[in-house]
N, C-alpha and C. Protein backbone atom coordinates (compact mmCIF):
# COMPACT_ATOMS: atom_id res chain seq x y z
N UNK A 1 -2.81 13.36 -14.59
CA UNK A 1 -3.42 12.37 -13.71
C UNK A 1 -3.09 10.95 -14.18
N UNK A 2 -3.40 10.68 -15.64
CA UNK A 2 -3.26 9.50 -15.83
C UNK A 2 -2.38 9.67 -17.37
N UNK A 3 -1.63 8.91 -17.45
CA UNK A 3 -0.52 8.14 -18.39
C UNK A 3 -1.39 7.28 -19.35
N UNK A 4 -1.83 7.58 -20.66
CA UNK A 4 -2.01 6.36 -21.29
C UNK A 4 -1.29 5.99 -22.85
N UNK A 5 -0.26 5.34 -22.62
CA UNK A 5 0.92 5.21 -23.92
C UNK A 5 -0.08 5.20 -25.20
N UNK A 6 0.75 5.47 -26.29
CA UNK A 6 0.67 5.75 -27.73
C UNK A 6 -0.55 4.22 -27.67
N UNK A 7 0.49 3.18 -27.49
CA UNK A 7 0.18 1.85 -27.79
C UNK A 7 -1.27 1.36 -27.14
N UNK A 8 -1.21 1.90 -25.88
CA UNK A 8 -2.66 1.57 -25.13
C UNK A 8 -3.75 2.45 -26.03
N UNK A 9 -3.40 3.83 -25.79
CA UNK A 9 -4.28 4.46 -27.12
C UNK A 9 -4.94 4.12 -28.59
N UNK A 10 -4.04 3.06 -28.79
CA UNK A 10 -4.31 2.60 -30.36
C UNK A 10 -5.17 1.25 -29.86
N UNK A 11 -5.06 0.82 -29.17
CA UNK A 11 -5.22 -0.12 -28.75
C UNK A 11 -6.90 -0.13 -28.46
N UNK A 12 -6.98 1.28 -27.23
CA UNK A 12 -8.68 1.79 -27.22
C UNK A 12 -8.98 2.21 -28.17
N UNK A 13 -8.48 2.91 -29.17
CA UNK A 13 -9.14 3.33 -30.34
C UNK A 13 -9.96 2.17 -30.96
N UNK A 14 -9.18 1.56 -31.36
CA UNK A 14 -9.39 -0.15 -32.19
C UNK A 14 -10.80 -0.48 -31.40
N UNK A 15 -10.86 -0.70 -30.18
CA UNK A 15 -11.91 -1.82 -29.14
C UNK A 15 -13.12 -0.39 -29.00
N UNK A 16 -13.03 0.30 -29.16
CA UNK A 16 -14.23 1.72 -29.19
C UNK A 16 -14.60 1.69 -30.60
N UNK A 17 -13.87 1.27 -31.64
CA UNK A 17 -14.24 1.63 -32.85
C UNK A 17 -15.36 0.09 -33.04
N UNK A 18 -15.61 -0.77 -32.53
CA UNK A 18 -16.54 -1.26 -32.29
C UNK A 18 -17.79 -1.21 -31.60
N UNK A 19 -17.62 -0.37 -30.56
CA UNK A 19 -18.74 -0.10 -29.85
C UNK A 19 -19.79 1.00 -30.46
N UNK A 20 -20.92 1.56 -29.62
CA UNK A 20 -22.21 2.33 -30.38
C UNK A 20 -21.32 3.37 -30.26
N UNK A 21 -21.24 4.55 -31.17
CA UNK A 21 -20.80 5.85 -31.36
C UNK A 21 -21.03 6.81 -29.69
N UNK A 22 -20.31 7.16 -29.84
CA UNK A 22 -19.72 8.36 -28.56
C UNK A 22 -19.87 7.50 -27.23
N UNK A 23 -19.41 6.25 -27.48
CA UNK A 23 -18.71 5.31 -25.88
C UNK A 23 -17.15 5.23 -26.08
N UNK A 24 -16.81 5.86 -24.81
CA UNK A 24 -15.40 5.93 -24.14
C UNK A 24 -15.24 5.06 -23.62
N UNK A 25 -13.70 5.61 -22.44
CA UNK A 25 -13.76 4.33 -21.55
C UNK A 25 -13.73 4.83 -20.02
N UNK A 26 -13.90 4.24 -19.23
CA UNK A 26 -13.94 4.47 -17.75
C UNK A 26 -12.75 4.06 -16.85
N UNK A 27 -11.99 5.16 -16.24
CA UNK A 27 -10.88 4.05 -15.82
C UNK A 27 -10.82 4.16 -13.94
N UNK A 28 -10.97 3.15 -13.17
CA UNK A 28 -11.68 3.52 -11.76
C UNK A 28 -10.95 2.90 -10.95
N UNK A 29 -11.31 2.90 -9.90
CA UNK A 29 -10.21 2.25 -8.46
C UNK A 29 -11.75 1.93 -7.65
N UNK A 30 -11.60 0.79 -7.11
CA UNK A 30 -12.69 -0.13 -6.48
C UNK A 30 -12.15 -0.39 -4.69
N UNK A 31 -12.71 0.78 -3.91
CA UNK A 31 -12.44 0.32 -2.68
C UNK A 31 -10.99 1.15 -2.42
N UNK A 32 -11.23 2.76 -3.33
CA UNK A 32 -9.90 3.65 -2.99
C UNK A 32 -9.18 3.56 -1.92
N UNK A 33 -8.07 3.55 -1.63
CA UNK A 33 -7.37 4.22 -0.24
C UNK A 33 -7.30 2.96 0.86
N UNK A 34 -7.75 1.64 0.60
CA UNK A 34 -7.54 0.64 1.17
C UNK A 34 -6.40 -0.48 1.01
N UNK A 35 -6.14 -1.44 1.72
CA UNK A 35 -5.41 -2.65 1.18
C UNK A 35 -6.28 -3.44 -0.24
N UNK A 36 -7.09 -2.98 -0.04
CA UNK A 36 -7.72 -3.88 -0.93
C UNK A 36 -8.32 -3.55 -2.54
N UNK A 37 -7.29 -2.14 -2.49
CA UNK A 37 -8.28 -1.38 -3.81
C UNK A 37 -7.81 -2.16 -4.98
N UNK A 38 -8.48 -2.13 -6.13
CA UNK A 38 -8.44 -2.53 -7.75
C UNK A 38 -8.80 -1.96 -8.14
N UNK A 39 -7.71 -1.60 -9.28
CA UNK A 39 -8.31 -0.70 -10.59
C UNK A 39 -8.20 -0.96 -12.12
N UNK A 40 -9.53 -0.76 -12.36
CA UNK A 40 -10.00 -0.97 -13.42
C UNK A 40 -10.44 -0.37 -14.68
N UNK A 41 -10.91 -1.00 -15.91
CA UNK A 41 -10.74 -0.23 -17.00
C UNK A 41 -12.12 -0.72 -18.07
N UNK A 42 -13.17 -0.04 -17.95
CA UNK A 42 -14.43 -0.27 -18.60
C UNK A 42 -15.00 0.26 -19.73
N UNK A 43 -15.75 0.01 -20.60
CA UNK A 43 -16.50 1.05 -21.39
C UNK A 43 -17.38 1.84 -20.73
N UNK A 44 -17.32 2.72 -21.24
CA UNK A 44 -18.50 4.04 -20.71
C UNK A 44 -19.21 4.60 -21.95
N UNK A 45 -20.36 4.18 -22.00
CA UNK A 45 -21.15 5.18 -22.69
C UNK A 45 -21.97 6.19 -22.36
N UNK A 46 -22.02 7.09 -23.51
CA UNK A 46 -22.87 8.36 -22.97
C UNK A 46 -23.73 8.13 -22.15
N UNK A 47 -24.63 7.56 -21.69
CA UNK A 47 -25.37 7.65 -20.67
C UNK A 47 -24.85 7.39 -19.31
N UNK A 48 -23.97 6.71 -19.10
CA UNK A 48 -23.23 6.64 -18.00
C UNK A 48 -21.89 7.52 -17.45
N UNK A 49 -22.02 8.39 -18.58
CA UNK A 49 -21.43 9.69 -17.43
C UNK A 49 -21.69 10.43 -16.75
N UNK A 50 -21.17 10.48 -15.29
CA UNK A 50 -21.61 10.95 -14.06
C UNK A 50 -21.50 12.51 -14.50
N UNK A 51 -22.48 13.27 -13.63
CA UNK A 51 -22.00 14.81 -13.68
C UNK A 51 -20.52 15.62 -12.90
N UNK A 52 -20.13 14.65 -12.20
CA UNK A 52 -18.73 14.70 -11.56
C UNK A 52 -17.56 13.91 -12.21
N UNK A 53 -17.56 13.87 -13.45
CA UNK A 53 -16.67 12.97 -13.75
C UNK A 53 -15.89 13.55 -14.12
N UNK A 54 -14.46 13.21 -13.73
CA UNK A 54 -13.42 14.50 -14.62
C UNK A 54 -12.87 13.56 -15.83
N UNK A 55 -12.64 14.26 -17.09
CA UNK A 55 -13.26 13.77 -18.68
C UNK A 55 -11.71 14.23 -18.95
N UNK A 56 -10.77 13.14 -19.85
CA UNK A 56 -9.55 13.15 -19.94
C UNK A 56 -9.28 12.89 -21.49
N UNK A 57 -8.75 13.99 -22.24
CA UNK A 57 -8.99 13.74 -23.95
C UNK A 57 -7.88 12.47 -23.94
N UNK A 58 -7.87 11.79 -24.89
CA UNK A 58 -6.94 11.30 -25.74
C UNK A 58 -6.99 11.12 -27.31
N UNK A 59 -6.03 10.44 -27.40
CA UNK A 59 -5.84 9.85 -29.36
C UNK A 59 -7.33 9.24 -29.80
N UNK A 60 -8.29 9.54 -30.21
CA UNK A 60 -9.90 8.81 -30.96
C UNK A 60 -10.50 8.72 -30.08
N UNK A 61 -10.46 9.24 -28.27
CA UNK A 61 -11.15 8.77 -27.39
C UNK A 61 -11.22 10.16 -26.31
N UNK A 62 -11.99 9.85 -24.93
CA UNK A 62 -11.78 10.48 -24.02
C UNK A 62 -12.02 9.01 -23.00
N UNK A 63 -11.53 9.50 -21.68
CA UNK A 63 -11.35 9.00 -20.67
C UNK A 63 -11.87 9.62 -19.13
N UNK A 64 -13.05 8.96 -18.94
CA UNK A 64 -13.91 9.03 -17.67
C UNK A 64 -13.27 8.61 -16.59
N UNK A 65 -13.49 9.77 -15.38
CA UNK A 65 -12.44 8.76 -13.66
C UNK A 65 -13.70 9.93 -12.93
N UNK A 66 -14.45 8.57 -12.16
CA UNK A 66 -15.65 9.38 -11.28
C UNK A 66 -14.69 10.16 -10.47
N UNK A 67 -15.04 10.97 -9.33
CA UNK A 67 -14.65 11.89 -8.21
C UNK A 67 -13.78 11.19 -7.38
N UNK A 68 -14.58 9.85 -6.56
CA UNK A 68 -13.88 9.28 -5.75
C UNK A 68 -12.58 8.31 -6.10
N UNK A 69 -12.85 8.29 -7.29
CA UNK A 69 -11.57 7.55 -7.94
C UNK A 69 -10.22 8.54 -8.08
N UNK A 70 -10.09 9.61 -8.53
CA UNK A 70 -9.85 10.32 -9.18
C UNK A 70 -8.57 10.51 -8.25
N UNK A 71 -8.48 11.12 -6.72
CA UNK A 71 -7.03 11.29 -6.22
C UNK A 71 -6.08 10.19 -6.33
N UNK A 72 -6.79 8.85 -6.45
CA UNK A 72 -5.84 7.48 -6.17
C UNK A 72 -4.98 7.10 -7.43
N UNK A 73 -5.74 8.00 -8.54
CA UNK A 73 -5.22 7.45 -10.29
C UNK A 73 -4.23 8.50 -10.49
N UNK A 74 -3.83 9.45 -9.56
CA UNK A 74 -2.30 10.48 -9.59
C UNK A 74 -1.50 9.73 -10.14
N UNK A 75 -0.57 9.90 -11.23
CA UNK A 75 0.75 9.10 -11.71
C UNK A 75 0.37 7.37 -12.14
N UNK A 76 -1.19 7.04 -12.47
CA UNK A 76 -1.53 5.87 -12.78
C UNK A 76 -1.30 5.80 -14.20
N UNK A 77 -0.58 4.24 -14.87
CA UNK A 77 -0.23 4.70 -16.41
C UNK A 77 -0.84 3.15 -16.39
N UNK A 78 -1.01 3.35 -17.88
CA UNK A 78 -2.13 2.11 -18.54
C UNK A 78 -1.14 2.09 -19.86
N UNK A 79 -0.67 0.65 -20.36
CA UNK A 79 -0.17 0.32 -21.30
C UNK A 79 0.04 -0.62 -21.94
N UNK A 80 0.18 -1.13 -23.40
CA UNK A 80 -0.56 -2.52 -24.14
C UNK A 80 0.94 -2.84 -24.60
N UNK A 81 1.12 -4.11 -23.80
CA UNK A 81 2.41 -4.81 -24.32
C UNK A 81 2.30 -5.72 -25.12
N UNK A 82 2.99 -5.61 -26.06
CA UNK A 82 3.28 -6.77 -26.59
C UNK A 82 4.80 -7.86 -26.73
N UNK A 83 4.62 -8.83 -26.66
CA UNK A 83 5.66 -9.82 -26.14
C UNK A 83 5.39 -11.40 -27.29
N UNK A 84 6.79 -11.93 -26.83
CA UNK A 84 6.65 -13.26 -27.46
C UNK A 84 5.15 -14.55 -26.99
N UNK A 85 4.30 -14.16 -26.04
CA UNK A 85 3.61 -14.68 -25.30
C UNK A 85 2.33 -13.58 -25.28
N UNK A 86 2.00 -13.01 -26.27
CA UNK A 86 1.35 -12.29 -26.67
C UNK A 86 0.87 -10.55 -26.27
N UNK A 87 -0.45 -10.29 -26.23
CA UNK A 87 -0.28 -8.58 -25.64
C UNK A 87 -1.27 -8.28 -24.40
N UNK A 88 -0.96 -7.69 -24.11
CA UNK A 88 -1.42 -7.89 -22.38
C UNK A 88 -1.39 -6.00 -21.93
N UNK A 89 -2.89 -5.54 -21.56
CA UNK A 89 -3.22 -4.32 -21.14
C UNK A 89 -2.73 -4.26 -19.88
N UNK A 90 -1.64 -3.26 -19.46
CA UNK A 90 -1.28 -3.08 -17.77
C UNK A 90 -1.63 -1.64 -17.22
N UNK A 91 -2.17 -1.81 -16.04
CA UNK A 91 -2.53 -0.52 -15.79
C UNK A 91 -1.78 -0.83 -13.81
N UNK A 92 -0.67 0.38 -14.42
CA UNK A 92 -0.15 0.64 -12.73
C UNK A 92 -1.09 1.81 -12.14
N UNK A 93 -1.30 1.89 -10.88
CA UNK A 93 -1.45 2.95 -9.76
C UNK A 93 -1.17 3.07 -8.81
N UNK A 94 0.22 3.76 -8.41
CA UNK A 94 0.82 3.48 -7.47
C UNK A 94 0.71 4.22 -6.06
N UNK A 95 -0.38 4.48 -6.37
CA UNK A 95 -1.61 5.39 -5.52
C UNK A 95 -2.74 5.05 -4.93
N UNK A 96 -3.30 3.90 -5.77
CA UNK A 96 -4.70 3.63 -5.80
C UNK A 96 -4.81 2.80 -4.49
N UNK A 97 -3.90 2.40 -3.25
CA UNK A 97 -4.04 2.14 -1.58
C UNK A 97 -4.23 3.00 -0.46
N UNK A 98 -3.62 3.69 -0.87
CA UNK A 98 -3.38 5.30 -0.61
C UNK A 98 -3.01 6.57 -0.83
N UNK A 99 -3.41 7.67 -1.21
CA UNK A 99 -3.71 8.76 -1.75
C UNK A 99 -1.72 8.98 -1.38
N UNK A 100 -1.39 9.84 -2.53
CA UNK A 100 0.13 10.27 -2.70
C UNK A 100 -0.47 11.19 -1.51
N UNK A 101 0.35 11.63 -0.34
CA UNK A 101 0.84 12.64 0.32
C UNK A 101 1.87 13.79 0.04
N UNK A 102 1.76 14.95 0.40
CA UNK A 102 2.68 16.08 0.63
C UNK A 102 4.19 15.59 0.99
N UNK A 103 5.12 16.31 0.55
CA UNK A 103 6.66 16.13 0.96
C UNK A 103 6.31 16.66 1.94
N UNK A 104 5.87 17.78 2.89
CA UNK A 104 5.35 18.32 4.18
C UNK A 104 4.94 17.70 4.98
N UNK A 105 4.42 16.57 4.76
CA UNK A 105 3.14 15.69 5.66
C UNK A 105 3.97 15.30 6.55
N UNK A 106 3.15 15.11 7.59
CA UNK A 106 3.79 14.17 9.07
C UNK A 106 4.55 13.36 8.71
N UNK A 107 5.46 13.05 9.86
CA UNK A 107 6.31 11.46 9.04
C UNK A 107 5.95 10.82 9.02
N UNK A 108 4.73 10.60 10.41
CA UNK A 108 4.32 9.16 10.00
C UNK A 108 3.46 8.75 8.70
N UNK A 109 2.39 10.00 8.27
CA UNK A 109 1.84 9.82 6.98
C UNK A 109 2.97 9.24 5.98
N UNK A 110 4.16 10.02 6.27
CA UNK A 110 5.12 9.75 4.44
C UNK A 110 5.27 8.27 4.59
N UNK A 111 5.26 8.23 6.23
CA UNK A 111 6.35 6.51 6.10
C UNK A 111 4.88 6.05 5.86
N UNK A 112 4.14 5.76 5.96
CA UNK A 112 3.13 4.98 5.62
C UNK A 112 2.20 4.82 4.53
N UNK A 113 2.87 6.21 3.72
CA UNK A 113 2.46 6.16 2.33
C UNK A 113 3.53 4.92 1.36
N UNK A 114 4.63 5.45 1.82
CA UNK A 114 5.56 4.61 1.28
C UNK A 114 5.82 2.96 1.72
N UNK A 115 5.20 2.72 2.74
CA UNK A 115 4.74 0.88 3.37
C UNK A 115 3.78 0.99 2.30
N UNK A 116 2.76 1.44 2.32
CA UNK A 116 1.41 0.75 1.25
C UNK A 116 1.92 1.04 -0.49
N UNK A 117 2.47 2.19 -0.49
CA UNK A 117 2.32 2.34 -1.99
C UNK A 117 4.02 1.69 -2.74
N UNK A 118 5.12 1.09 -1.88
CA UNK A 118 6.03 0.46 -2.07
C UNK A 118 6.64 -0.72 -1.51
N UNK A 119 6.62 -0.79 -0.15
CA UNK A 119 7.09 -2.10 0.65
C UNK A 119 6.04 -2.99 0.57
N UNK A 120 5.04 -2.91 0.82
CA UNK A 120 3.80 -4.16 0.72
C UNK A 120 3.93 -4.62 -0.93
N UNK A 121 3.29 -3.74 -1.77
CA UNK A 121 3.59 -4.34 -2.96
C UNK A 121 4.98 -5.65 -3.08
N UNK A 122 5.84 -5.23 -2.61
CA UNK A 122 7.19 -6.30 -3.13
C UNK A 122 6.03 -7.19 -2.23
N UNK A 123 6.50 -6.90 -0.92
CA UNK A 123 5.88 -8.52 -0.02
C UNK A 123 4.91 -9.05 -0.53
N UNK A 124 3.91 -8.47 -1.35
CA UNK A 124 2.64 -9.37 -1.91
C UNK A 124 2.82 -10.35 -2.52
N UNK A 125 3.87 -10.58 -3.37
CA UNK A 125 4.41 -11.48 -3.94
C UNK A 125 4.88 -12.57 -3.14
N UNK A 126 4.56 -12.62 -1.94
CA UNK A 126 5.20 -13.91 -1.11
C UNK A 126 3.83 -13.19 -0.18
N UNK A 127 3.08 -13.21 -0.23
CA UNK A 127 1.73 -13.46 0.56
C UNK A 127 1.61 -12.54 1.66
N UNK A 128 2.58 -11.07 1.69
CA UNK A 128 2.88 -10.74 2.85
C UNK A 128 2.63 -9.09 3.12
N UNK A 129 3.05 -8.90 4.04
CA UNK A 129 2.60 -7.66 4.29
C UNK A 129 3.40 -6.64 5.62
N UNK A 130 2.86 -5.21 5.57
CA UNK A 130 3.69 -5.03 6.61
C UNK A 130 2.74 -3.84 7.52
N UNK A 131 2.86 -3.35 9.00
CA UNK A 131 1.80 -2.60 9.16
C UNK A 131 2.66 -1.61 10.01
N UNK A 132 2.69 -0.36 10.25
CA UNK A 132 3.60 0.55 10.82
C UNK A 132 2.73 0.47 12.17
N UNK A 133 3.22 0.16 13.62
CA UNK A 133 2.32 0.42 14.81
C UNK A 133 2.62 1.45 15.54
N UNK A 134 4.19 2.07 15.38
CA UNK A 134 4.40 3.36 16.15
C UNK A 134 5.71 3.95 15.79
N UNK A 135 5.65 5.20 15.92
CA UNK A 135 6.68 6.26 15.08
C UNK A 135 7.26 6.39 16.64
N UNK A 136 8.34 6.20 17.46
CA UNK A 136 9.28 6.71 18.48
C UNK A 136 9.47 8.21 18.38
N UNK A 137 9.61 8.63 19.09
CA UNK A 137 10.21 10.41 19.08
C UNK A 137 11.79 10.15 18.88
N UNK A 138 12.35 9.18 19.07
CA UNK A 138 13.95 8.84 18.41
C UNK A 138 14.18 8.42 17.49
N UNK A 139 12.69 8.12 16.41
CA UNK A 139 13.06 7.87 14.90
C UNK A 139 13.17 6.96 14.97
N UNK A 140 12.55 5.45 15.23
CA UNK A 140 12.32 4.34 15.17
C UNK A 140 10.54 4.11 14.85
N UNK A 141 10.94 3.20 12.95
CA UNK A 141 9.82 2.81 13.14
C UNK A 141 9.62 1.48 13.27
N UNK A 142 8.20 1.00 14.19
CA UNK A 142 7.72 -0.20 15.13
C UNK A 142 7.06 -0.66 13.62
N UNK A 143 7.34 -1.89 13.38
CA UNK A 143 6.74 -2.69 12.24
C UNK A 143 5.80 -4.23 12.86
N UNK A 144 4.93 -4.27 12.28
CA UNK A 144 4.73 -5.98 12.39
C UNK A 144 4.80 -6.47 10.69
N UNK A 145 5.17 -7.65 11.29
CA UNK A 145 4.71 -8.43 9.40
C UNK A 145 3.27 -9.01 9.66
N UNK A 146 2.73 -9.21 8.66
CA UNK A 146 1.52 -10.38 8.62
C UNK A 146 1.23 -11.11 7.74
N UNK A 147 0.64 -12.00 7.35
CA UNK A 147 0.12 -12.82 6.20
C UNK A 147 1.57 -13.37 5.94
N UNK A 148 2.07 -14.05 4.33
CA UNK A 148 2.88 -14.46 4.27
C UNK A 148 4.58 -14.54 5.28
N UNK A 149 4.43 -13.05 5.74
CA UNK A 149 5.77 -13.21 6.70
C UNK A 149 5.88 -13.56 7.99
N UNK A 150 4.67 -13.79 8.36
CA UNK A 150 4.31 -14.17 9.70
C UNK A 150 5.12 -15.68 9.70
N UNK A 151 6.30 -15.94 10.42
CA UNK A 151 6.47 -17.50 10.37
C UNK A 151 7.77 -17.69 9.86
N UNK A 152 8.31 -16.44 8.54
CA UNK A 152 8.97 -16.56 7.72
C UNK A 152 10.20 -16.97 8.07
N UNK A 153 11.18 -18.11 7.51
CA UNK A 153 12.70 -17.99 7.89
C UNK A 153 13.42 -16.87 7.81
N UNK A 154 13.06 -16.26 6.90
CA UNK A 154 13.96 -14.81 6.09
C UNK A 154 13.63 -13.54 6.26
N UNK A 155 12.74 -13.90 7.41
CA UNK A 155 12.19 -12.65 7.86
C UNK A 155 12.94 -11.19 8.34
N UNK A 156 14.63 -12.02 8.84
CA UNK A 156 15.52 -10.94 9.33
C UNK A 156 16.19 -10.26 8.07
N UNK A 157 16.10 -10.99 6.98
CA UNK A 157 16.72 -10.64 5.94
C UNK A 157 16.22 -9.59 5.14
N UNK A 158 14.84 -9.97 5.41
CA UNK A 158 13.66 -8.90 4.56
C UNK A 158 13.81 -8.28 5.36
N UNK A 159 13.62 -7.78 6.94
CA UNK A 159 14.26 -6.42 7.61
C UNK A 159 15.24 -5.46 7.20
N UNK A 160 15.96 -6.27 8.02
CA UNK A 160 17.23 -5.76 7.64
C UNK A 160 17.96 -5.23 6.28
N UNK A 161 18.19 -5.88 5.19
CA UNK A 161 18.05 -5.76 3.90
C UNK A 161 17.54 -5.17 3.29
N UNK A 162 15.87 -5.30 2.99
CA UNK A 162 14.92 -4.79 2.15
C UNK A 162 14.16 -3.44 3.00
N UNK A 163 13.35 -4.06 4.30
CA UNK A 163 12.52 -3.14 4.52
C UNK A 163 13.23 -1.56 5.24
N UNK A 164 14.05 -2.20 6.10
CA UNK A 164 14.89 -0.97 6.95
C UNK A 164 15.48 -0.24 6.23
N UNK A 165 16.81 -0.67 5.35
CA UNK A 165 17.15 0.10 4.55
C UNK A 165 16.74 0.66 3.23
N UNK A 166 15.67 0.57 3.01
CA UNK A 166 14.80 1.39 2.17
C UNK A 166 14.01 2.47 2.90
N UNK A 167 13.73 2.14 3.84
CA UNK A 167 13.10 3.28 4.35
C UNK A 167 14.23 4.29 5.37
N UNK A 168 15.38 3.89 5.51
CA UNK A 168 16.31 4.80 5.94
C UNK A 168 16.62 5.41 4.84
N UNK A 169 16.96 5.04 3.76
CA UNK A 169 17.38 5.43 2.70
C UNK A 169 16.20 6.85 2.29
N UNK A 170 14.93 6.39 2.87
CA UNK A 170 13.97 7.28 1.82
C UNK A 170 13.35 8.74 3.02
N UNK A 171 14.59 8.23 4.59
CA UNK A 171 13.81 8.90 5.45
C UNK A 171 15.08 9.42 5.79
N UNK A 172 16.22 9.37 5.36
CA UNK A 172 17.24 9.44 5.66
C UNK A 172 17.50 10.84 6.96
N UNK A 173 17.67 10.72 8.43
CA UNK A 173 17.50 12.04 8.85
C UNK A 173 16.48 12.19 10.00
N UNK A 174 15.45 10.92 9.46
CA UNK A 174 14.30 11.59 10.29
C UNK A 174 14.11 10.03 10.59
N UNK A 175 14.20 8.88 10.14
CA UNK A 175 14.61 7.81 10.85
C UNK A 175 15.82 7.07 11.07
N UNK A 176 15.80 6.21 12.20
CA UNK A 176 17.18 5.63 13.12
C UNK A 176 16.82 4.64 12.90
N UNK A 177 16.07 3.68 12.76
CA UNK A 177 15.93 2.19 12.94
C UNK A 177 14.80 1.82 12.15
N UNK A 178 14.40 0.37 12.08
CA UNK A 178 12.72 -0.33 12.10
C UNK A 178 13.28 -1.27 12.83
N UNK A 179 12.53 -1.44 13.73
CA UNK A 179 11.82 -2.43 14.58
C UNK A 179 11.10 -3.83 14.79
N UNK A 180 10.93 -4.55 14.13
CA UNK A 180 9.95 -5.60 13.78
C UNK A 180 9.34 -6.09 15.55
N UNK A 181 8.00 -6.05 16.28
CA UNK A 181 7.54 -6.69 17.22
C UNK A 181 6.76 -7.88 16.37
N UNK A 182 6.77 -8.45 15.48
CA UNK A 182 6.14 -9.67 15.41
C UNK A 182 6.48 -10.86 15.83
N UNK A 183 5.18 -11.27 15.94
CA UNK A 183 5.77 -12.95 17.18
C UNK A 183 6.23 -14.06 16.24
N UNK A 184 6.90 -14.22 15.63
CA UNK A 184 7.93 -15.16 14.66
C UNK A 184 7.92 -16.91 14.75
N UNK A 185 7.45 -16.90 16.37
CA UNK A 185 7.19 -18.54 16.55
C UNK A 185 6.48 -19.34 15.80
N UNK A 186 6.64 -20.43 15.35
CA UNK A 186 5.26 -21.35 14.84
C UNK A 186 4.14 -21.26 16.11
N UNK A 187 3.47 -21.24 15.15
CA UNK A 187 1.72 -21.40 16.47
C UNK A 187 0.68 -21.45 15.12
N UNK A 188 0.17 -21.02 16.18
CA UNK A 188 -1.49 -20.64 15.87
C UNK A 188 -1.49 -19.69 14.76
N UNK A 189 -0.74 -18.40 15.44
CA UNK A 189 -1.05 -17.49 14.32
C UNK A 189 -0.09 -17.72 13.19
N UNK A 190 0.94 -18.47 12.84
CA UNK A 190 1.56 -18.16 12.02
C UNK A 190 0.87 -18.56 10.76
N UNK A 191 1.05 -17.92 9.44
CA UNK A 191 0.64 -18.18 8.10
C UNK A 191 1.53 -19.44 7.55
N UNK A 192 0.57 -20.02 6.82
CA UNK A 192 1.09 -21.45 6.00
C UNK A 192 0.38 -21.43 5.25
């Protein structure tokens, strides 16, 4: 379920070996399966373990993930870097927007696992986003942008370029195109 390097390990060992005897740590997703989830990484002490909690050994420790957290932290890894600019705890989940799906699943589920749990991520970094509105029976998928790309000059570039051919690439077979219907004009709605 969850990844936690040598280094992050030593790392909780150290920050538990301060706390009252038999406190772990808690590691959770806030607002699972949404645009908006965060996940996070707490102490847990014995009294605050749930009776549903699934309990994850490690190196001097164990590791608490309540129920509802628990499908989104699939393939989630937590790890303590250190750098010229000092050390810094990272915890990926590349799940924690939306639950990993089946290689089986509908297409439109896969393609839309792969918009939230890969194409949005890049766009976040420029304020942006992307939303699937309709799967064609000819293998075209209908995209809008929003937030940062709404407006964008480079918007054909990030199509074309980034978003289409990644997802042809990852659908290879079962999609023909993407589409973009977003209204691109300056106005009202555009983001600034």
């Amino acid at each position: 379920m969850i990844t936690i390097t040598e280094a992050a390990q030593e790392h909780f060992a150290k920050l538990l070996g301060q706390q009252p005897e038999g406190t772990n740590i808690r590691v959770f997703v806030i607002n699972p399966g949404t645009p908006q989830a965060e996940c996070g990484v707490s102490y847990c002490p014995p009294d605050a373990v749930e009776e549903d909690d699934t309990e994850l050994e490690f190196n001097g420790f164990n590791a608490m993930v309540d129920s509802k957290s628990a499908p989104f932290l699939d393939e989630a890894m937590i790890d303590y870097v250190t750098d010229q600019l000092g050390s810094q705890l990272t915890l990926k989940a590349p799940n924690a927007k939306m639950r990993k799906v089946a290689d089986d699943a509908p297409l439109r589920d896969r393609v839309e696992y792969i918009i939230q749990s890969q194409v949005n991520p890049q766009l976040a970094g420029h304020g942006g986003f992307i939303t699937l509105m309709e799967l064609t029976d000819d293998g075209i998928a209908v995209i809008q942008f929003g937030g940062g790309c709404n407006g964008c000059s480079m918007v054909d570039v990030t199509l074309k370029d980034g978003i289409e051919k990644q997802l042809l690439e990852q659908f290879a077979g079962e999609l023909t195109a993407v589409k973009d219907v977003t209204e691109h004009e300056h106005g009202e709605h555009s983001y600034f």
